[in-house]
C-alpha atoms as a PDB file:
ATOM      1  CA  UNK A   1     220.453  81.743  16.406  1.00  0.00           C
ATOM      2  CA  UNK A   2     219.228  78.503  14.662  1.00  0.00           C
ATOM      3  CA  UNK A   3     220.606  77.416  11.411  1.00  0.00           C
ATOM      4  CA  UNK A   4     217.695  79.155   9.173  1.00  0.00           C
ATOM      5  CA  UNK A   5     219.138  82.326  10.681  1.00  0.00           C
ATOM      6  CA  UNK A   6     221.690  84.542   9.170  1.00  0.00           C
ATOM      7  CA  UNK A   7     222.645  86.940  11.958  1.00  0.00           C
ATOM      8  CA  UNK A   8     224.616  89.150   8.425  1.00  0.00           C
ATOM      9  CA  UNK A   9     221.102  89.197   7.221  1.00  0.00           C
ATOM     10  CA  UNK A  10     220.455  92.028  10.776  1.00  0.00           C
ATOM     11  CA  UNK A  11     223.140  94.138   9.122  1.00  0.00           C
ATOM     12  CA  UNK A  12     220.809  95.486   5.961  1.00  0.00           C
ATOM     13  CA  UNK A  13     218.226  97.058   8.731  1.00  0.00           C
ATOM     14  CA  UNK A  14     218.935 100.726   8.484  1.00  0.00           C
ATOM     15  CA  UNK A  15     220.367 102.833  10.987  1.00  0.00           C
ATOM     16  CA  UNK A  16     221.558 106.314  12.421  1.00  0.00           C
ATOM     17  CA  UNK A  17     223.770 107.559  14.905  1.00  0.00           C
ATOM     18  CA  UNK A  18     222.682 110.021  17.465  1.00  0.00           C
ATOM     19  CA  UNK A  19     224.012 111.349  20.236  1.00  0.00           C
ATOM     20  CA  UNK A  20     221.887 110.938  23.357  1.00  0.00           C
ATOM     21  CA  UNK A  21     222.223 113.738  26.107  1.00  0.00           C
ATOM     22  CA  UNK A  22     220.719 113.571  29.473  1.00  0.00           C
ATOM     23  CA  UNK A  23     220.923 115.147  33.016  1.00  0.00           C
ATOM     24  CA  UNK A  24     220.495 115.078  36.252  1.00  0.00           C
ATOM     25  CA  UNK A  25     220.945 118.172  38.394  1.00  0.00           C
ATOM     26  CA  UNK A  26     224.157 119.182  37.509  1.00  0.00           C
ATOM     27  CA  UNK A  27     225.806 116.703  35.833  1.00  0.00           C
ATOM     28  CA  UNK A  28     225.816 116.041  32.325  1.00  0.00           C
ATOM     29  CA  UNK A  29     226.036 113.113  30.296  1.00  0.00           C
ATOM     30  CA  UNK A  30     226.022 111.899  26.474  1.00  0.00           C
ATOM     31  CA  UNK A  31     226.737 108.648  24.660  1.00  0.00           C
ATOM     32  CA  UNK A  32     226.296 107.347  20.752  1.00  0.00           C
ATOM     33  CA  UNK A  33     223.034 104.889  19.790  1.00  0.00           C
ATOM     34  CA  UNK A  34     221.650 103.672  17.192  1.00  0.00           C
ATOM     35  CA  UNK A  35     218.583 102.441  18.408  1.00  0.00           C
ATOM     36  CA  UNK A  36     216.318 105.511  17.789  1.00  0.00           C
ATOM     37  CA  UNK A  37     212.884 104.981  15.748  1.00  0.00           C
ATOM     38  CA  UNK A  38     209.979 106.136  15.444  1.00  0.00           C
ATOM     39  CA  UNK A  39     206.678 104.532  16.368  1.00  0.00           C
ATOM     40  CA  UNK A  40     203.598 106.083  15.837  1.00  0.00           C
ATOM     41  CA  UNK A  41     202.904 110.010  14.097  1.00  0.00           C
ATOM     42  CA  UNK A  42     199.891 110.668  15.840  1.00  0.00           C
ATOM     43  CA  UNK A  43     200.817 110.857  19.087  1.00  0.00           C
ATOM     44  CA  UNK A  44     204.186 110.844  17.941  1.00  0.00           C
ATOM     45  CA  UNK A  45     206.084 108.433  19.853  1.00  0.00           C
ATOM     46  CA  UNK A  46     209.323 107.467  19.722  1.00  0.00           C
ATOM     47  CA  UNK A  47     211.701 104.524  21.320  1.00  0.00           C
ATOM     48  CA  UNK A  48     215.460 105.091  22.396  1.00  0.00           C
ATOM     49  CA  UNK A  49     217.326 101.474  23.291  1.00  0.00           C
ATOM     50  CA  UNK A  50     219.972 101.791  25.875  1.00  0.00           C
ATOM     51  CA  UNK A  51     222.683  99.890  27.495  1.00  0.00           C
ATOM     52  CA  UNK A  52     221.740  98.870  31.270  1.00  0.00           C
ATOM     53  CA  UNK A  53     225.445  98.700  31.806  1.00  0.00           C
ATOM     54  CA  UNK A  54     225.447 102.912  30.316  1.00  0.00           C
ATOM     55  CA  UNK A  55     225.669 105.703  32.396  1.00  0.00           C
ATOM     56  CA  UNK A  56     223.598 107.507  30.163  1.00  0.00           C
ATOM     57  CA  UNK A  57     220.946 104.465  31.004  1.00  0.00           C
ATOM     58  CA  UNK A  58     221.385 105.452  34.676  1.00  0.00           C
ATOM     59  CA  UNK A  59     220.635 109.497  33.882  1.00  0.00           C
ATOM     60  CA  UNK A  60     217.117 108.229  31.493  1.00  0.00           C
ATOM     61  CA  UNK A  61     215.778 106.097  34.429  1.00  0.00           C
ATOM     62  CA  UNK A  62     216.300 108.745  37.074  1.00  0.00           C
ATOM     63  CA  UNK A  63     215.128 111.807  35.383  1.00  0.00           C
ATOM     64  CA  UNK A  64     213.246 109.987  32.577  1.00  0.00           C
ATOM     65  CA  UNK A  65     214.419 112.870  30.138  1.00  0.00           C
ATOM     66  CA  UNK A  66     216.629 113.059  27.036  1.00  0.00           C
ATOM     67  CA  UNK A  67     217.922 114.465  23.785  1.00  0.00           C
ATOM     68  CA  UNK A  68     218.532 112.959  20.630  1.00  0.00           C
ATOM     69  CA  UNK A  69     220.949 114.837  18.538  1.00  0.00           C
ATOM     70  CA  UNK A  70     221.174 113.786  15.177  1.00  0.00           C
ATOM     71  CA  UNK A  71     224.374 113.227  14.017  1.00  0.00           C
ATOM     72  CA  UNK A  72     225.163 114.709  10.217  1.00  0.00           C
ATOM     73  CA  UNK A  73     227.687 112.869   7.933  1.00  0.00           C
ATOM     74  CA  UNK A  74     230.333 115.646   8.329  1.00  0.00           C
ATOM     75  CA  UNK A  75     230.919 114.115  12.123  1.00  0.00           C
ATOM     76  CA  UNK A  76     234.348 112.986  12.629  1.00  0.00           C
ATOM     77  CA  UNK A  77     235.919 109.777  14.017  1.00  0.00           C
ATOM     78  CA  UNK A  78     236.513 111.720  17.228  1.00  0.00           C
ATOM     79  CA  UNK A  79     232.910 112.019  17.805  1.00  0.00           C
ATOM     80  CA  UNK A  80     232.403 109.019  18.286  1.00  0.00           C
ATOM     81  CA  UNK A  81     235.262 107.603  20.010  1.00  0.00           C
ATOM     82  CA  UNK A  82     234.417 110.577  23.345  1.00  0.00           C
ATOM     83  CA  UNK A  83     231.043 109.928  23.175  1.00  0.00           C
ATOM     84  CA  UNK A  84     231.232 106.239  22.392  1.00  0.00           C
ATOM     85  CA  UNK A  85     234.493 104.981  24.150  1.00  0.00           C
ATOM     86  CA  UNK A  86     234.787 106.938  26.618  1.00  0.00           C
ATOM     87  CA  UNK A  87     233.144 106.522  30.000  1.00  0.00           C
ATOM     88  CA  UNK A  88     230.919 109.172  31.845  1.00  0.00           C
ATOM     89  CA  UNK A  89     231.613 107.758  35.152  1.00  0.00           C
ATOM     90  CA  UNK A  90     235.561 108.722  34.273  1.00  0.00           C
ATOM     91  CA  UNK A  91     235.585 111.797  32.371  1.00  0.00           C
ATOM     92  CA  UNK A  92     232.748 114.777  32.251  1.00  0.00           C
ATOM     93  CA  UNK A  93     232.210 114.009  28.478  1.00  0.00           C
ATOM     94  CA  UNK A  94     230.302 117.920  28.322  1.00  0.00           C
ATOM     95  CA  UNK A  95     233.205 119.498  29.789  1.00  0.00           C
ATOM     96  CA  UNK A  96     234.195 122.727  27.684  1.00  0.00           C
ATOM     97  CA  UNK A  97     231.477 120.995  24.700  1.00  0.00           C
ATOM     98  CA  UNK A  98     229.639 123.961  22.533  1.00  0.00           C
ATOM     99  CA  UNK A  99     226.396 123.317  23.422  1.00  0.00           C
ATOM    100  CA  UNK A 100     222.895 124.640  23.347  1.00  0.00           C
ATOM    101  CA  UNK A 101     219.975 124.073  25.725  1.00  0.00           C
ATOM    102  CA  UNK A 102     216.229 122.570  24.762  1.00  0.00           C
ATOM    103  CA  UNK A 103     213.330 123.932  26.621  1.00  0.00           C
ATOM    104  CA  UNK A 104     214.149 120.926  29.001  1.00  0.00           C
ATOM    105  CA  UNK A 105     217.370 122.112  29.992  1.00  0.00           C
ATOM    106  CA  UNK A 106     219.109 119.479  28.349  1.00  0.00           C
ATOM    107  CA  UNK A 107     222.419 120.181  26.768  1.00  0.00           C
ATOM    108  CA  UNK A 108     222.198 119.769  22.298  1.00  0.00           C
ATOM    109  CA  UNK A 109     225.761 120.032  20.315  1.00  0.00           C
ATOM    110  CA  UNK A 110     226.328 123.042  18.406  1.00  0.00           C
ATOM    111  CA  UNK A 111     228.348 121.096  15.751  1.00  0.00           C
ATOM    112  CA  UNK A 112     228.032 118.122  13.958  1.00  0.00           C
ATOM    113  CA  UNK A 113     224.212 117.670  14.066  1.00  0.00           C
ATOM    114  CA  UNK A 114     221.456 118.480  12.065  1.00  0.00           C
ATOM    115  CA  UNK A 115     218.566 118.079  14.361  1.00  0.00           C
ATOM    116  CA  UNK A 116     217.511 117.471  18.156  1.00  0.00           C
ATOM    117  CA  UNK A 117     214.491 116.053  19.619  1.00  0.00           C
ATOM    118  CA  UNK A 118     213.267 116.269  23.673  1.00  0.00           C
ATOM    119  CA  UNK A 119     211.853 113.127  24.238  1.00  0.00           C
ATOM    120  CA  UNK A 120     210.424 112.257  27.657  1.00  0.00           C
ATOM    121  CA  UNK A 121     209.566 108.618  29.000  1.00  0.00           C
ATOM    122  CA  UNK A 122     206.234 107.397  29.150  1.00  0.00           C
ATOM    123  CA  UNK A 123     206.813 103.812  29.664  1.00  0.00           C
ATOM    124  CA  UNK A 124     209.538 101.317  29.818  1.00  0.00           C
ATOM    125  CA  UNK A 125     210.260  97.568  27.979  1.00  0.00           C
ATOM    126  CA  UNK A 126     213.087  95.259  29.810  1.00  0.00           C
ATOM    127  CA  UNK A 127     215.242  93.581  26.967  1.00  0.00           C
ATOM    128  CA  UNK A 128     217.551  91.861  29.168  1.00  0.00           C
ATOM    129  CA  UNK A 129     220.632  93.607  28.174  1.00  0.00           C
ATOM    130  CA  UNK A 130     218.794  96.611  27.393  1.00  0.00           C
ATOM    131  CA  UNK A 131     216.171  98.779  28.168  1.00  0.00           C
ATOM    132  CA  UNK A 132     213.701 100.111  25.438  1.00  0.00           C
ATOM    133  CA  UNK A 133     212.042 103.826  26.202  1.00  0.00           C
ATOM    134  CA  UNK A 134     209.161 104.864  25.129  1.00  0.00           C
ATOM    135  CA  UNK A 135     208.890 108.208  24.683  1.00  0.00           C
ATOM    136  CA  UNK A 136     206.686 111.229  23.801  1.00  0.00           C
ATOM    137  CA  UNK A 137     208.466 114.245  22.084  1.00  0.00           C
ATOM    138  CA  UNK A 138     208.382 117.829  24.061  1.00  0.00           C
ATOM    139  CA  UNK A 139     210.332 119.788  21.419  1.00  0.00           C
ATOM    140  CA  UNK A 140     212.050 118.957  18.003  1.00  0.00           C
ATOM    141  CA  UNK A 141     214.113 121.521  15.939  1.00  0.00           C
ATOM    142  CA  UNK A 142     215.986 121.164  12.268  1.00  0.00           C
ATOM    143  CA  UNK A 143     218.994 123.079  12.654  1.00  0.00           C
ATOM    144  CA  UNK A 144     220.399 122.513   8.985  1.00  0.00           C
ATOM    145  CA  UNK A 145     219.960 120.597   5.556  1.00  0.00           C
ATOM    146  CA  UNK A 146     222.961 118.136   6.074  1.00  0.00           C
ATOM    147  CA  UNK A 147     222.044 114.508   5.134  1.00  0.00           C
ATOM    148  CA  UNK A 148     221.588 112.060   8.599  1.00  0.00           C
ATOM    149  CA  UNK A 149     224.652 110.191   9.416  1.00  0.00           C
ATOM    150  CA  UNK A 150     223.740 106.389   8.979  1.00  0.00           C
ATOM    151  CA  UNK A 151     225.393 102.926  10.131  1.00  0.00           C
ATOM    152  CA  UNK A 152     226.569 102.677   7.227  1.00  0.00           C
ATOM    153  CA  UNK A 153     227.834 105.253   6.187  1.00  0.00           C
ATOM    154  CA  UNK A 154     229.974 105.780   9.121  1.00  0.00           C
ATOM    155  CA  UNK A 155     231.906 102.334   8.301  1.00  0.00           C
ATOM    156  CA  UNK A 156     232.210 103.100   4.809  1.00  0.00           C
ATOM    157  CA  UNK A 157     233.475 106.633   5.297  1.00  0.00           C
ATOM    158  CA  UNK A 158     234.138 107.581   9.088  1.00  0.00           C
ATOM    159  CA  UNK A 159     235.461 104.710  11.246  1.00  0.00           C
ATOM    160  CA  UNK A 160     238.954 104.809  10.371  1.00  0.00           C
ATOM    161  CA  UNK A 161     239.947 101.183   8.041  1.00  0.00           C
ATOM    162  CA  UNK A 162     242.358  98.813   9.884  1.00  0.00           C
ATOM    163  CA  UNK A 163     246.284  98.787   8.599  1.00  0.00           C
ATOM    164  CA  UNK A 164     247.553  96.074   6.902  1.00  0.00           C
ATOM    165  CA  UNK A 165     250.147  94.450   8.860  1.00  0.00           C
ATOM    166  CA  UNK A 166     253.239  94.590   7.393  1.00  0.00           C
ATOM    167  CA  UNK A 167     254.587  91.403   5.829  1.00  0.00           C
ATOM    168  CA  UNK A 168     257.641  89.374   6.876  1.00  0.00           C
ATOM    169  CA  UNK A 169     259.500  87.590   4.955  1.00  0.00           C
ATOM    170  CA  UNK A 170     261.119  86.650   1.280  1.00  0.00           C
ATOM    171  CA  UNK A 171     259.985  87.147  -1.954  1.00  0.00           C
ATOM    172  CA  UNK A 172     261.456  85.035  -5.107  1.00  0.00           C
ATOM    173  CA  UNK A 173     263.345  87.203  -7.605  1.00  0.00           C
ATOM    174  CA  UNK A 174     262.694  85.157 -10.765  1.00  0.00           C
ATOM    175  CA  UNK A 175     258.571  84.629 -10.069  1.00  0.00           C
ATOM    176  CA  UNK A 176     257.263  86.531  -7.263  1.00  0.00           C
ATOM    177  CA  UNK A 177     256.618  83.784  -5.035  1.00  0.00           C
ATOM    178  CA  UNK A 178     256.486  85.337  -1.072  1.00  0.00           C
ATOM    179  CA  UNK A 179     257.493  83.306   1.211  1.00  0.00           C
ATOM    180  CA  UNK A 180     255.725  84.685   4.953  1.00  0.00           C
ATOM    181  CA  UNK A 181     258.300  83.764   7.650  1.00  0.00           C
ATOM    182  CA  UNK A 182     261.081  85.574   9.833  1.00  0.00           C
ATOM    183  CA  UNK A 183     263.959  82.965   8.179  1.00  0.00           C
ATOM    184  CA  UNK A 184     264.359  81.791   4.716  1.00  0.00           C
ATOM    185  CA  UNK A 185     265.219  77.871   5.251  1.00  0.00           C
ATOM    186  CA  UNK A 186     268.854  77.284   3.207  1.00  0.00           C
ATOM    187  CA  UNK A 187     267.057  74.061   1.692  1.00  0.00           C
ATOM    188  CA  UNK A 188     264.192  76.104   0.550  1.00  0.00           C
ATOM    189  CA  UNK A 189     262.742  75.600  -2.950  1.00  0.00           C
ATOM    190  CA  UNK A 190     260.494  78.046  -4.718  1.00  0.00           C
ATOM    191  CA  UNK A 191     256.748  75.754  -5.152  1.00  0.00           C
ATOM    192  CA  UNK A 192     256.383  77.929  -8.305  1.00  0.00           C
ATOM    193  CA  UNK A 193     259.280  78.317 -10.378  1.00  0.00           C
ATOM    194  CA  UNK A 194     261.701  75.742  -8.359  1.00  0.00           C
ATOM    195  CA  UNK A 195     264.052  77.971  -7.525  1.00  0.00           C
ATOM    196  CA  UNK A 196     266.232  77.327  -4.382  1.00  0.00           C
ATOM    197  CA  UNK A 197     266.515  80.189  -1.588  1.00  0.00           C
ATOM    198  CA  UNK A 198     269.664  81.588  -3.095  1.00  0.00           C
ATOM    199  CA  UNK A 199     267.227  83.606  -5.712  1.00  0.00           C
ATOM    200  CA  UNK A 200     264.957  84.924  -2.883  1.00  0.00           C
ATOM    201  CA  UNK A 201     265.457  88.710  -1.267  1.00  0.00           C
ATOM    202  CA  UNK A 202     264.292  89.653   1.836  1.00  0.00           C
ATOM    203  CA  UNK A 203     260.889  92.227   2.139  1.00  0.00           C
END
């Protein structure tokens, strides 16, 4: 990006969090985007961005069918790290999942959503990285009131906060000063109150 670009500035667009489901004869397939909008209300169409590098991608381009599920802000963490970080091409992500089928045959959860929409391809954009679908809907169902998980709220409230690392080292009895180090230097003296390393304690 060139310098009148502020790539932070991307972060106020609004987004959800779905779960896409897909499949292909018998196997079964589901990963988390964010790249669900729709276009137009009349036809109502709809684009899905995926991952080339997804195996859900792989699914969309053979069978050129899918299902958004709608994630609903009482979905946990562990949502999103099996569907999310965790790889369809090692683990059968729908094994043992409560699920429901669309009129497509298409898998929807049972828990944690509180909508689904059948969308099927009508055309395709290359991005590169990415491909964009664009899709007409077959079948769409509310299954509750529960407000849409966004972007945003899932960092404020879901994706677990990083720890602090603990802190090593000495702090100064008489003024608080911490000194960040595994040894205390004998010659050391305090840049606050100027006291030497005999009035420091260990964390």
């Amino acid at each position: 990006m060139n310098g009148k670009t502020d790539p932070t500035a991307l972060f106020k667009i609004g987004y959800g969090l779905y779960v896409l489901t897909v499949k292909d004869g018998e196997k079964e397939n589901g990963c988390i985007v964010n790249t669900v909008s729709q276009l137009t209300s009349n036809p109502v169409k709809v684009a899905v961005t995926v991952n080339k590098d997804n195996y859900t991608h792989d699914f969309i381009v053979k069978t050129g069918k899918m299902n958004v599920n709608c994630l609903s802000t009482d979905a946990p963490f562990g949502i999103f790290e099996w569907f999310g970080f965790v790889s369809g091409r090692d683990k059968d992500k729908m094994d043992g999942m409560s699920v429901s089928r669309s009129e497509n045959g298409i898998a929807y959860l049972n828990f944690f959503i509180n909508s689904f929409i059948s969308l099927e391809v009508e055309s395709t954009v290359d991005l590169e990285t990415h491909t964009m679908f664009i899709c007409k809907v077959t079948e769409a169902k509310v299954l509750n009131d529960k407000e849409s998980m966004t972007y945003a709220y899932y960092h404020a409230n879901v994706k677990p906060k990083p720890q602090p690392k603990e802190k090593k080292g000495y702090v100064c009895k008489i003024c608080g000063y911490i000194y960040e180090g595994e040894e205390l230097p004998a010659d050391f003296v305090c840049p606050i109150c100027k006291h030497g390393a005999e009035d420091f304690e260990k964390l």
